[in-house]
PDB file of N, CA and C in Angstrom:
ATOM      1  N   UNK A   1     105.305  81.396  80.395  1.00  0.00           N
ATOM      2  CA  UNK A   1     105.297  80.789  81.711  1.00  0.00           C
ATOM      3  C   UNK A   1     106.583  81.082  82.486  1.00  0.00           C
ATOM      4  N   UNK A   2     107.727  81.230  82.057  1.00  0.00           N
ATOM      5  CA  UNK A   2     108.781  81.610  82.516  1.00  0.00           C
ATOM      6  C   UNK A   2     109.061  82.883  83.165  1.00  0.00           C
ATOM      7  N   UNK A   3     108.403  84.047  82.903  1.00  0.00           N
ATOM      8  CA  UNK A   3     108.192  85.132  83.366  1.00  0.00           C
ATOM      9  C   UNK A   3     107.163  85.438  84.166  1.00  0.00           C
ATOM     10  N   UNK A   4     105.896  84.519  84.383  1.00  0.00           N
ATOM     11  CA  UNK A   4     105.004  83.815  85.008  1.00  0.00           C
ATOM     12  C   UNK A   4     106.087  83.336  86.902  1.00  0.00           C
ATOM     13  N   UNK A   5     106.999  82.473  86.171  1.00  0.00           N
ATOM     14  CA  UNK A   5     107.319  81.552  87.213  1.00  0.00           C
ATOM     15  C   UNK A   5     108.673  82.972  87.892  1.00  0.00           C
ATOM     16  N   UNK A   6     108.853  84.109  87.187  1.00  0.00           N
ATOM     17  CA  UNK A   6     110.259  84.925  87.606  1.00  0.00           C
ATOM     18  C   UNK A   6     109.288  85.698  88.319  1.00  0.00           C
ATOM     19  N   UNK A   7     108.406  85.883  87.828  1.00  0.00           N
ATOM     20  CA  UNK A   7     107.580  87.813  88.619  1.00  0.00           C
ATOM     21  C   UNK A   7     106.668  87.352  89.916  1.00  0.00           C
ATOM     22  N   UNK A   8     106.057  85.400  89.791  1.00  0.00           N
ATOM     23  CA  UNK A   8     104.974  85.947  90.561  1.00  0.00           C
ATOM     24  C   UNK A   8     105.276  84.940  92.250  1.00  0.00           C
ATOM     25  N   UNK A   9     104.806  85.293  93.151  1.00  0.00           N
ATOM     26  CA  UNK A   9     105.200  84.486  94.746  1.00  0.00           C
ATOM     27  C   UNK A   9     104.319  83.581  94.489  1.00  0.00           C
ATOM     28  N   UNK A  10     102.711  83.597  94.321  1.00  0.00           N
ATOM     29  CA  UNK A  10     102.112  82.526  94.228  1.00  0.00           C
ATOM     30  C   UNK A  10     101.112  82.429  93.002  1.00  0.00           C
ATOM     31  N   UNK A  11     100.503  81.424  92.569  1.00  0.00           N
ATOM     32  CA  UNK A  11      99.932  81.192  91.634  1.00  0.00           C
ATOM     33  C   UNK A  11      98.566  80.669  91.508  1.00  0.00           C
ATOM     34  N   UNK A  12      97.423  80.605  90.819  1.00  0.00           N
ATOM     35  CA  UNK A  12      96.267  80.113  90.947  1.00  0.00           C
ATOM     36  C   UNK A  12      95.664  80.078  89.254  1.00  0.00           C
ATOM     37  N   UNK A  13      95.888  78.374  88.819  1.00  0.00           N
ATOM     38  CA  UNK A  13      95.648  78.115  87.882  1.00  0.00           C
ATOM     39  C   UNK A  13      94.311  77.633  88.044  1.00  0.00           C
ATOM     40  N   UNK A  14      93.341  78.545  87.012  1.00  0.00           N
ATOM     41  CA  UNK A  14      91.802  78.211  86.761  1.00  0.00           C
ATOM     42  C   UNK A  14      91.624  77.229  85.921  1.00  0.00           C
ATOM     43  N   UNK A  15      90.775  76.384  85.443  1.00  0.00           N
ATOM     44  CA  UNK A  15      90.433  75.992  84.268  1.00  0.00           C
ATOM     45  C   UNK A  15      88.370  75.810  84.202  1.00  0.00           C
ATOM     46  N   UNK A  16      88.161  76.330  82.882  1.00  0.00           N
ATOM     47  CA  UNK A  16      86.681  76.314  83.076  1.00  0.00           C
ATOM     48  C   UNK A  16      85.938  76.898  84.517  1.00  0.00           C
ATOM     49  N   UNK A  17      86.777  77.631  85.210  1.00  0.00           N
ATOM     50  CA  UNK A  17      86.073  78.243  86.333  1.00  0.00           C
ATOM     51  C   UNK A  17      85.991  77.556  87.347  1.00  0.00           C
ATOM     52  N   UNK A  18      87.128  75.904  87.843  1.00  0.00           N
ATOM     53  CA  UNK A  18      87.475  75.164  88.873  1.00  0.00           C
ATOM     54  C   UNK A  18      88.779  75.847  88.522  1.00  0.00           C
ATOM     55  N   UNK A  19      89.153  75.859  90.229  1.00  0.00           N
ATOM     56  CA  UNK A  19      90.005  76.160  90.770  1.00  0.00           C
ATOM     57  C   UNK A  19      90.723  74.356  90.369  1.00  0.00           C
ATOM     58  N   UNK A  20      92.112  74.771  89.752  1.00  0.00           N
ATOM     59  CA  UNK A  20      92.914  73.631  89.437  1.00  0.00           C
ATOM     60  C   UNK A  20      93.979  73.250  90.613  1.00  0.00           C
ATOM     61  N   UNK A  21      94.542  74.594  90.857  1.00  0.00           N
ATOM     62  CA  UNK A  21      95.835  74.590  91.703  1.00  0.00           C
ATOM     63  C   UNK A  21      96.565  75.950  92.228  1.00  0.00           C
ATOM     64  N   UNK A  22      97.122  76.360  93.011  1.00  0.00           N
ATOM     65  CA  UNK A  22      97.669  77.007  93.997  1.00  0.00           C
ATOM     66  C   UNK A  22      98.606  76.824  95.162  1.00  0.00           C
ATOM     67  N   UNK A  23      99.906  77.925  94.598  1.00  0.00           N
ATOM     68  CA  UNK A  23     100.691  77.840  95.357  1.00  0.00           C
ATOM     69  C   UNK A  23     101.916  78.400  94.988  1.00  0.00           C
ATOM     70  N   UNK A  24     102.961  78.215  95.296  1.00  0.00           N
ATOM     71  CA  UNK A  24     104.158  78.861  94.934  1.00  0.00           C
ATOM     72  C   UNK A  24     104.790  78.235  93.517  1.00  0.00           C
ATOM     73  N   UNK A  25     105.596  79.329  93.005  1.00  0.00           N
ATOM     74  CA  UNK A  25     106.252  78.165  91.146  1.00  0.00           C
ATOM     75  C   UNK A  25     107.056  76.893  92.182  1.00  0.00           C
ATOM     76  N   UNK A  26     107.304  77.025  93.155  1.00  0.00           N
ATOM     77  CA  UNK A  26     108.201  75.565  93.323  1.00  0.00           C
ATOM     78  C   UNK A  26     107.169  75.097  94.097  1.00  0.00           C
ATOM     79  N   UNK A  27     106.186  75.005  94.940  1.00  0.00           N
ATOM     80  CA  UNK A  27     105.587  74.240  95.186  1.00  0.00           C
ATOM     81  C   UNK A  27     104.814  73.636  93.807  1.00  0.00           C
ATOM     82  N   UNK A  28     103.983  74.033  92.563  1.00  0.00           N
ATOM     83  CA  UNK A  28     103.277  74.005  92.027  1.00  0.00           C
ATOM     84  C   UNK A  28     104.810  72.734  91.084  1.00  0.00           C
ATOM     85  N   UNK A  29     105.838  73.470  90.900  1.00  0.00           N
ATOM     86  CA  UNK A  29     106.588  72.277  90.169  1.00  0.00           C
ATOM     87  C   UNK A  29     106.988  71.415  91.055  1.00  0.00           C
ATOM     88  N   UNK A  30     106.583  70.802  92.174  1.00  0.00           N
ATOM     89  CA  UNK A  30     107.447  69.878  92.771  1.00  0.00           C
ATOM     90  C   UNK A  30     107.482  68.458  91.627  1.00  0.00           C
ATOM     91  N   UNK A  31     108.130  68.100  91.571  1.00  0.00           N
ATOM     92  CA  UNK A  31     108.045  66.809  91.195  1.00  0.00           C
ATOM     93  C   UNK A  31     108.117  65.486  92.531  1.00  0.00           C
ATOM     94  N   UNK A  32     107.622  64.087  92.167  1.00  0.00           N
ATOM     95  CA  UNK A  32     107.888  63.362  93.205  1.00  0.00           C
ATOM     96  C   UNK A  32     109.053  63.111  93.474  1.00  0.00           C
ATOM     97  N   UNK A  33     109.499  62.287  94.361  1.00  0.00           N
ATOM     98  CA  UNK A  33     110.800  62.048  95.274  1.00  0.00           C
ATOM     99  C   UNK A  33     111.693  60.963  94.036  1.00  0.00           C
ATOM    100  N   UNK A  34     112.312  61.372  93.567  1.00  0.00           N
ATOM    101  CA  UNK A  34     113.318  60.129  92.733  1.00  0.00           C
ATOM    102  C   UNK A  34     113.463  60.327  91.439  1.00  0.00           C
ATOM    103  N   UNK A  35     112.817  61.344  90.550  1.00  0.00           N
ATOM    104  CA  UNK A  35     112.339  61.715  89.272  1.00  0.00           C
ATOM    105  C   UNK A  35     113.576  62.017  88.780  1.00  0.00           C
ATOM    106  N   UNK A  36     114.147  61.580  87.491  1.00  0.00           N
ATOM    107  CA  UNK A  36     115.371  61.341  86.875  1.00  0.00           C
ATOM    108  C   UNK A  36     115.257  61.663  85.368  1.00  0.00           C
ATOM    109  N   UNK A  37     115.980  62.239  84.869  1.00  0.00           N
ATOM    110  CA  UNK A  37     116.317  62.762  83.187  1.00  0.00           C
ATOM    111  C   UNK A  37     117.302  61.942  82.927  1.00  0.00           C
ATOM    112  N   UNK A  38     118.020  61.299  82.115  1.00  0.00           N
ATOM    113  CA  UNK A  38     118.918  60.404  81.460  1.00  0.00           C
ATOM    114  C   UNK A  38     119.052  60.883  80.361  1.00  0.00           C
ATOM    115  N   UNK A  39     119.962  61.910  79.479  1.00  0.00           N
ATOM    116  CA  UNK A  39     120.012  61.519  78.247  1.00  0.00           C
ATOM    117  C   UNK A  39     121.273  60.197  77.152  1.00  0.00           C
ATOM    118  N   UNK A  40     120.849  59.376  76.630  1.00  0.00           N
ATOM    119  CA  UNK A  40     122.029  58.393  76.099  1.00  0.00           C
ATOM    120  C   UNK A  40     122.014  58.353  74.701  1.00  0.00           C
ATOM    121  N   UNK A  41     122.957  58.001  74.246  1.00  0.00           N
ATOM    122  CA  UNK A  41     123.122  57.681  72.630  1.00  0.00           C
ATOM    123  C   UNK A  41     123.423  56.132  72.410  1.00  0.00           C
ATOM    124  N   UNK A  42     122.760  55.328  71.604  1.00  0.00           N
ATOM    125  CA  UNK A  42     123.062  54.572  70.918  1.00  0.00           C
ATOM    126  C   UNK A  42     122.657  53.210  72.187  1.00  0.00           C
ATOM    127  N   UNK A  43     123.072  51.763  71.602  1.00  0.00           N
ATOM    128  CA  UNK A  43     122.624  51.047  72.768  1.00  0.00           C
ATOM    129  C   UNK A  43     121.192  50.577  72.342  1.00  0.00           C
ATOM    130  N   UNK A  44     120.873  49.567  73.744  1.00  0.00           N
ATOM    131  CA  UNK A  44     119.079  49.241  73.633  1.00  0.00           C
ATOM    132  C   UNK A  44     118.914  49.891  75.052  1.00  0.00           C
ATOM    133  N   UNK A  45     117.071  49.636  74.932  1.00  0.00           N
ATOM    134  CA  UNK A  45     116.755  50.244  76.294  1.00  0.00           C
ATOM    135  C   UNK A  45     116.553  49.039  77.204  1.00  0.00           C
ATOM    136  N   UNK A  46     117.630  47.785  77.298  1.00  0.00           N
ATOM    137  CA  UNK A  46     117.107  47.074  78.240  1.00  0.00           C
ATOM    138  C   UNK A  46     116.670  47.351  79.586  1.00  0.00           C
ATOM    139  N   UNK A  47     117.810  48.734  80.170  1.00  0.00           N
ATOM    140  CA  UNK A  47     117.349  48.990  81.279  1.00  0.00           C
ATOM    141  C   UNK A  47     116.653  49.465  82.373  1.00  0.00           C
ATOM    142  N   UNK A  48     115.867  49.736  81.356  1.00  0.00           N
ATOM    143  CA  UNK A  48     114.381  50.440  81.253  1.00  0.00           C
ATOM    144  C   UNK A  48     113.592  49.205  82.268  1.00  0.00           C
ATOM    145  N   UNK A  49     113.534  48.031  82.405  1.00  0.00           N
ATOM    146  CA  UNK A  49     113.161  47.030  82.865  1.00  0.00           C
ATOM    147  C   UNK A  49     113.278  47.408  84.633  1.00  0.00           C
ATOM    148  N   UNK A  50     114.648  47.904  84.916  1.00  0.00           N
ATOM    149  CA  UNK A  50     114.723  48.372  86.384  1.00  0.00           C
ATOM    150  C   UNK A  50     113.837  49.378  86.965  1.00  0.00           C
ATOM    151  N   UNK A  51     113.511  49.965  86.021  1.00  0.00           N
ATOM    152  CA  UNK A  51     113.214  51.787  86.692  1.00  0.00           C
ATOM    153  C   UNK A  51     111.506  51.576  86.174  1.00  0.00           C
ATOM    154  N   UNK A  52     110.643  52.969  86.397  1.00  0.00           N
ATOM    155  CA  UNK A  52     109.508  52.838  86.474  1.00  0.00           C
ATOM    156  C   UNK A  52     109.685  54.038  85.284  1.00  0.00           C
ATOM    157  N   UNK A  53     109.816  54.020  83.933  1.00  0.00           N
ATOM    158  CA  UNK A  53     109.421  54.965  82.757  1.00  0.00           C
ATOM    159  C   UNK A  53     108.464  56.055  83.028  1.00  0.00           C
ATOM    160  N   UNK A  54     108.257  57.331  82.831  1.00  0.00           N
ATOM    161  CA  UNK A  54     107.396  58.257  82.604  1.00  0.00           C
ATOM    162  C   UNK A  54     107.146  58.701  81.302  1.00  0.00           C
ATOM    163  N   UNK A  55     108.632  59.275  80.659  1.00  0.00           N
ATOM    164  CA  UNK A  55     108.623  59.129  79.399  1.00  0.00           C
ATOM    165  C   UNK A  55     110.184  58.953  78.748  1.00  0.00           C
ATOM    166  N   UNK A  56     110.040  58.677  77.368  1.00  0.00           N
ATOM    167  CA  UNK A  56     110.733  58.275  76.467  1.00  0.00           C
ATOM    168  C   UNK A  56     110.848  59.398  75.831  1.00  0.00           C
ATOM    169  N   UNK A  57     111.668  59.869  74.959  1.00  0.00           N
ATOM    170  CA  UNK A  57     111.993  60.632  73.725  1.00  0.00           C
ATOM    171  C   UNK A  57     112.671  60.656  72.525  1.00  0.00           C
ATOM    172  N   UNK A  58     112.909  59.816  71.602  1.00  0.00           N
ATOM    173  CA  UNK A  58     114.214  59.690  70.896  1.00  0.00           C
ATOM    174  C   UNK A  58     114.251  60.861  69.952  1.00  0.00           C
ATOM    175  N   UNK A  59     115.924  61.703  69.782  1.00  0.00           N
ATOM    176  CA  UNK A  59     115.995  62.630  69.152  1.00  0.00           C
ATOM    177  C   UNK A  59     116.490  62.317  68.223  1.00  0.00           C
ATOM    178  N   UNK A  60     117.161  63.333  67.023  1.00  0.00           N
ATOM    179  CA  UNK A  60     118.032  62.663  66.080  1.00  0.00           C
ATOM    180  C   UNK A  60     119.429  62.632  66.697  1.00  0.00           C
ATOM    181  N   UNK A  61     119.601  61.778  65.835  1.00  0.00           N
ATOM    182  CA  UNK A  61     120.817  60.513  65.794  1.00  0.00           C
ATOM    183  C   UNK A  61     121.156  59.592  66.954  1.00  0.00           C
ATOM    184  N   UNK A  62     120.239  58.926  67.425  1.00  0.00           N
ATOM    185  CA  UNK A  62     120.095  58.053  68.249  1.00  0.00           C
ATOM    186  C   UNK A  62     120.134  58.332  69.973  1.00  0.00           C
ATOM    187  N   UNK A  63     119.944  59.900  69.983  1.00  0.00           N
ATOM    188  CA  UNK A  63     119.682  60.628  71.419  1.00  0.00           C
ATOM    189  C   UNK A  63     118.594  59.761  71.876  1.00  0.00           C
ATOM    190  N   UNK A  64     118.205  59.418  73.113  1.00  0.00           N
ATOM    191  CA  UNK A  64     117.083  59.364  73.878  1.00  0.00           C
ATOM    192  C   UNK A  64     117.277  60.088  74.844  1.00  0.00           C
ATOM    193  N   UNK A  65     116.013  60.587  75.479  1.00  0.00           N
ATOM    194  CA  UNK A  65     116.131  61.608  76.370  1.00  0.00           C
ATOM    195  C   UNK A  65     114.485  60.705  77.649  1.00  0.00           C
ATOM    196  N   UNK A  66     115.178  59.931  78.703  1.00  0.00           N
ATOM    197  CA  UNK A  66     114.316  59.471  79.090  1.00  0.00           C
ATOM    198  C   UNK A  66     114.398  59.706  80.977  1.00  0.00           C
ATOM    199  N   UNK A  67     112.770  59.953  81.406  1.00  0.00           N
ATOM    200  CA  UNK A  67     112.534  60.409  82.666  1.00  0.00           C
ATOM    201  C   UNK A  67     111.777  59.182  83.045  1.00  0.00           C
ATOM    202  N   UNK A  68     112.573  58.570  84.455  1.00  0.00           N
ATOM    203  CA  UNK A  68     112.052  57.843  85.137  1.00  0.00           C
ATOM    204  C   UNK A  68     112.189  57.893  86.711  1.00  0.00           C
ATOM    205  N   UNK A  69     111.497  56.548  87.460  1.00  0.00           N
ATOM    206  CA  UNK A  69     111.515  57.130  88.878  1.00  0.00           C
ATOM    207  C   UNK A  69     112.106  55.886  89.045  1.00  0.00           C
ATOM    208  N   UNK A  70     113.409  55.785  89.810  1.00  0.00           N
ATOM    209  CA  UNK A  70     113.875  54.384  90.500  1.00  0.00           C
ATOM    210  C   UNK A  70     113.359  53.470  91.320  1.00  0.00           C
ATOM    211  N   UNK A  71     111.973  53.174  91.995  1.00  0.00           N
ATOM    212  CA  UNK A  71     111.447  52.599  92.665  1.00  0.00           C
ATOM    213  C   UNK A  71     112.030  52.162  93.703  1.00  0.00           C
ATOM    214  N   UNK A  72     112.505  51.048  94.089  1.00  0.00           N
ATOM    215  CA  UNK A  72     113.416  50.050  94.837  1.00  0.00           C
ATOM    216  C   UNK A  72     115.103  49.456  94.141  1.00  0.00           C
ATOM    217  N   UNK A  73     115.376  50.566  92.811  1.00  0.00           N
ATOM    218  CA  UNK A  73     116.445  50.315  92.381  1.00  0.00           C
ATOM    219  C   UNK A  73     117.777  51.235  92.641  1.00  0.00           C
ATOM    220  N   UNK A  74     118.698  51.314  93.156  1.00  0.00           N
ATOM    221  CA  UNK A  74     119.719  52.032  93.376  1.00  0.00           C
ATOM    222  C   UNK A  74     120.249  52.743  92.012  1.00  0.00           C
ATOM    223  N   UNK A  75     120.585  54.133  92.052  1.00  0.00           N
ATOM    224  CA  UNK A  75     120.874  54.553  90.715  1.00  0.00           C
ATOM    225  C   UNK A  75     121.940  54.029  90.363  1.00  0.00           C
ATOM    226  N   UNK A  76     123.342  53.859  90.703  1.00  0.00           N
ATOM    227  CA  UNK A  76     124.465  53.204  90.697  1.00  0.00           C
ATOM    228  C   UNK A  76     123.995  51.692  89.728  1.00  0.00           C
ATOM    229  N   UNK A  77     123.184  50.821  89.763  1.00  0.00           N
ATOM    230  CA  UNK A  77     122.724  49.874  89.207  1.00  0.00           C
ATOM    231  C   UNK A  77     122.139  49.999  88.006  1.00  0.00           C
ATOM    232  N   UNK A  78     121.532  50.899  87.615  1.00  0.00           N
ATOM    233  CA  UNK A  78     120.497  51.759  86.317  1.00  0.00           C
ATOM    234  C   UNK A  78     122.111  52.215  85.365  1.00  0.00           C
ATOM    235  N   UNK A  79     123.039  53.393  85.950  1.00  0.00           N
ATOM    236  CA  UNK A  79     124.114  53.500  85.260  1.00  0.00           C
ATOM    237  C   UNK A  79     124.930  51.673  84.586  1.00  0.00           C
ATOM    238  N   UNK A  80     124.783  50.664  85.689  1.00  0.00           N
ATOM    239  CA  UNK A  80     125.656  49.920  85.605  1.00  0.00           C
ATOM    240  C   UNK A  80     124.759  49.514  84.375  1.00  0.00           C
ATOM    241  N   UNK A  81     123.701  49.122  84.110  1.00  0.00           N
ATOM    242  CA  UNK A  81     123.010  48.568  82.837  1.00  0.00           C
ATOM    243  C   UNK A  81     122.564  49.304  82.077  1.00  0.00           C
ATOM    244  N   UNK A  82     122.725  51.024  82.252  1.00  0.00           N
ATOM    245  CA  UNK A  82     122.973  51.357  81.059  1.00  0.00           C
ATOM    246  C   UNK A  82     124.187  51.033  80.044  1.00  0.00           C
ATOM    247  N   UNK A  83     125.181  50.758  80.360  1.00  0.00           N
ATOM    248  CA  UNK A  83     126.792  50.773  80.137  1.00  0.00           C
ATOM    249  C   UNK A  83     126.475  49.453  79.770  1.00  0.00           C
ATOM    250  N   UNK A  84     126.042  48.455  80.170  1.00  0.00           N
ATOM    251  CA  UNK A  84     125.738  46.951  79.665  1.00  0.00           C
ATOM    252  C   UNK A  84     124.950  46.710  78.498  1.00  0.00           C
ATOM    253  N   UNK A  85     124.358  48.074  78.279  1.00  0.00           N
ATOM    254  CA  UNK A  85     123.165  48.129  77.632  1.00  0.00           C
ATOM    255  C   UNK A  85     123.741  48.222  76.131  1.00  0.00           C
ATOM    256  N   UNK A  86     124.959  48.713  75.855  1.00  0.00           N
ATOM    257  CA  UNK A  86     126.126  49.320  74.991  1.00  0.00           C
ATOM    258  C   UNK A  86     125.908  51.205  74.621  1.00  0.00           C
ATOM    259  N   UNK A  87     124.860  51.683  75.630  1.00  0.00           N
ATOM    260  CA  UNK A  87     124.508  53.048  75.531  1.00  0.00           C
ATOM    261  C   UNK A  87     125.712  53.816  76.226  1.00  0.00           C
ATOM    262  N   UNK A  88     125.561  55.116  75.165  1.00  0.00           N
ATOM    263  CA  UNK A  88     126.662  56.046  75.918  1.00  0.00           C
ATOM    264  C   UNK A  88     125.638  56.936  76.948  1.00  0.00           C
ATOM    265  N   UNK A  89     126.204  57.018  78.463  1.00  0.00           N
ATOM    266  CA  UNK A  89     125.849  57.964  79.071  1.00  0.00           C
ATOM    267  C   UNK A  89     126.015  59.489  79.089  1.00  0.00           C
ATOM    268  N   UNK A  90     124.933  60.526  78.358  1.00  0.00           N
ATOM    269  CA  UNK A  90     125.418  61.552  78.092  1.00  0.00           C
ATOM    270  C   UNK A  90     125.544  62.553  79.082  1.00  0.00           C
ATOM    271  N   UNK A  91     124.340  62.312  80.040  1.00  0.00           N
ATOM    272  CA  UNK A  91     123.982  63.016  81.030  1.00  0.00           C
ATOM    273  C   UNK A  91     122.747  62.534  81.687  1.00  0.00           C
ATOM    274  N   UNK A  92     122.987  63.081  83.136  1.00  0.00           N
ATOM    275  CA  UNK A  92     121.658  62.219  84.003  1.00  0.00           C
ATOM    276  C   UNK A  92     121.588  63.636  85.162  1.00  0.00           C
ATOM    277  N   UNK A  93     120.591  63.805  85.320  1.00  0.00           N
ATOM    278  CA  UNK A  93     120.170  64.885  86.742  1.00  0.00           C
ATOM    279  C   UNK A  93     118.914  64.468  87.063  1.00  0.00           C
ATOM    280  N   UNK A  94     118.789  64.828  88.354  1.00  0.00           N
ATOM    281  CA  UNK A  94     117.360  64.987  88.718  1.00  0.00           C
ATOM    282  C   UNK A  94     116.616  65.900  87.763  1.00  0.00           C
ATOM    283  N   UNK A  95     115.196  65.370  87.928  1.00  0.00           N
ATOM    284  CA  UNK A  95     114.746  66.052  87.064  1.00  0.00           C
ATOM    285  C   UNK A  95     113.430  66.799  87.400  1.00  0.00           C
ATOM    286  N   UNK A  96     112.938  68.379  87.033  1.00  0.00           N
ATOM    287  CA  UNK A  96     112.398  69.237  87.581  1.00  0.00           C
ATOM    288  C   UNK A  96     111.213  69.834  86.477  1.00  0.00           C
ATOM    289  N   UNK A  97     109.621  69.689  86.632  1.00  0.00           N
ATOM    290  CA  UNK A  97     108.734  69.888  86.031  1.00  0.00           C
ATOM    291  C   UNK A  97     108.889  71.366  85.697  1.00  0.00           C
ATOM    292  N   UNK A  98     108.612  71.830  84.584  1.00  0.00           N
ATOM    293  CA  UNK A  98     108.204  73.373  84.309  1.00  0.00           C
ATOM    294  C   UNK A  98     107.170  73.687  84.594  1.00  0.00           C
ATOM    295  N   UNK A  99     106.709  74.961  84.797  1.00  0.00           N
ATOM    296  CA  UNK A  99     105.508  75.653  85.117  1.00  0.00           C
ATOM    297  C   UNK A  99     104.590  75.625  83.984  1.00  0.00           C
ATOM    298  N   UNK A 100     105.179  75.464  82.755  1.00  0.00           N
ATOM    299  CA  UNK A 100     104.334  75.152  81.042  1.00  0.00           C
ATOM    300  C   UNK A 100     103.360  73.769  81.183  1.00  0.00           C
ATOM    301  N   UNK A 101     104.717  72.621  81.535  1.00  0.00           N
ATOM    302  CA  UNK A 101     104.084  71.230  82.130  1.00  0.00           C
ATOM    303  C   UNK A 101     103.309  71.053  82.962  1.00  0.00           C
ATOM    304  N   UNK A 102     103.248  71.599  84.491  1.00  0.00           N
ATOM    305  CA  UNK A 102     102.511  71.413  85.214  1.00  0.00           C
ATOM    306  C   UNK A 102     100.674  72.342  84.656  1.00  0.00           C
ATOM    307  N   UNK A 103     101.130  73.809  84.152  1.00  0.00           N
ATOM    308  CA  UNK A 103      99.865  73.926  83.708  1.00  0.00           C
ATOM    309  C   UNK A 103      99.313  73.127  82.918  1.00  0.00           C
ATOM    310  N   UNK A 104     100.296  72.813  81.766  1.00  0.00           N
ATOM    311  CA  UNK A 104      98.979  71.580  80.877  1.00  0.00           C
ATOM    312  C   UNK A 104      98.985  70.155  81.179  1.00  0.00           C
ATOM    313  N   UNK A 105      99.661  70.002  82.246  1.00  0.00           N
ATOM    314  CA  UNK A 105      98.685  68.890  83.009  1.00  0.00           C
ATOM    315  C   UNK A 105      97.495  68.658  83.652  1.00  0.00           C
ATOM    316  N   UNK A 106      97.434  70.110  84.245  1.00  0.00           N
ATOM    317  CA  UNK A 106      96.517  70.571  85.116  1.00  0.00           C
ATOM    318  C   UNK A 106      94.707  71.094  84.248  1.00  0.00           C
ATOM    319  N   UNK A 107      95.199  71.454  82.950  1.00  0.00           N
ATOM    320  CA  UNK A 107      94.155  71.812  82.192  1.00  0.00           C
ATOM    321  C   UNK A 107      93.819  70.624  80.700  1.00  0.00           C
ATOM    322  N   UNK A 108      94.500  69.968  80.850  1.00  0.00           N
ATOM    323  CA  UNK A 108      94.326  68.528  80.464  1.00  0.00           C
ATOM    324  C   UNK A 108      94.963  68.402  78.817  1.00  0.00           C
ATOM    325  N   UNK A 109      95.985  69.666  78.753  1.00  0.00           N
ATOM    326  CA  UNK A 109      96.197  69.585  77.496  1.00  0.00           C
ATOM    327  C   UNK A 109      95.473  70.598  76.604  1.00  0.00           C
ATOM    328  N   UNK A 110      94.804  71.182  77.076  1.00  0.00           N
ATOM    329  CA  UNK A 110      93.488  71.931  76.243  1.00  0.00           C
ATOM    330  C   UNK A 110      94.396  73.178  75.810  1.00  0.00           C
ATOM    331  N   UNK A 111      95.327  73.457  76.546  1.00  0.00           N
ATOM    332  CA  UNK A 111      96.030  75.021  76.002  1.00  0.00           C
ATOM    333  C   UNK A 111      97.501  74.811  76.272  1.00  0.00           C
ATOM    334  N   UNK A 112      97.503  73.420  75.714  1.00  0.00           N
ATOM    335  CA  UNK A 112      99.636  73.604  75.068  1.00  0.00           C
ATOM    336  C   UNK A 112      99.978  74.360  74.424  1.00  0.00           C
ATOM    337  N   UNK A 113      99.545  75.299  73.685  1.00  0.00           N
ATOM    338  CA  UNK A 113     100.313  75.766  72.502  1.00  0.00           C
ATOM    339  C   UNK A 113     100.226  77.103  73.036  1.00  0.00           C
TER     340      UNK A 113
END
């Protein structure tokens, strides 16, 4: 998919012979407006309570790697209860769908691998 998303201007993902989707690799990855990666070590997830979860991940040794959307919460506030939370902040960016993801969303999972 990566060489998919380098070579081509636009795209047109089939599935079963419906037309799924079309359009450019960044239109096709947009994500919505607010979409956030967090990774932290150690800590609870109380502050998970603020934000609207998409997903969770825990890696080894107490990594979580979690994407959410802030709703009506200021990010400045999410950092402040992570840090309350006793989690180390490892890293946080916006966060940006792959062209792998968006296809097997789009085909329902049927051809992850």
């Amino acid at each position: 998919m990566e060489s998919v998303e380098a070579l081509c201007d636009r795209i047109l993902v089939l599935h079963n012979g419906e037309r799924k989707a079309y359009g450019t690799p960044a239109e096709l990855c947009r994500q919505p407006a607010g979409m956030w990666q967090i990774n932290t070590t150690g800590g609870d997830t109380s502050w998970h309570a603020l934000v609207q979860i998409e997903s969770v991940e825990l890696k080894e040794n107490g990594h979580y790697r979690t994407r959410f959307s802030l709703g009506n919460t200021a990010l400045p506030a999410v950092i402040s209860a992570i840090e309350k939370s006793g989690a180390n902040l490892e890293s946080i960016k916006k966060y940006k769908r792959s062209l792998h993801e968006v296809f097997v969303q789009l085909t329902n999972d049927t051809h992850a691998e």
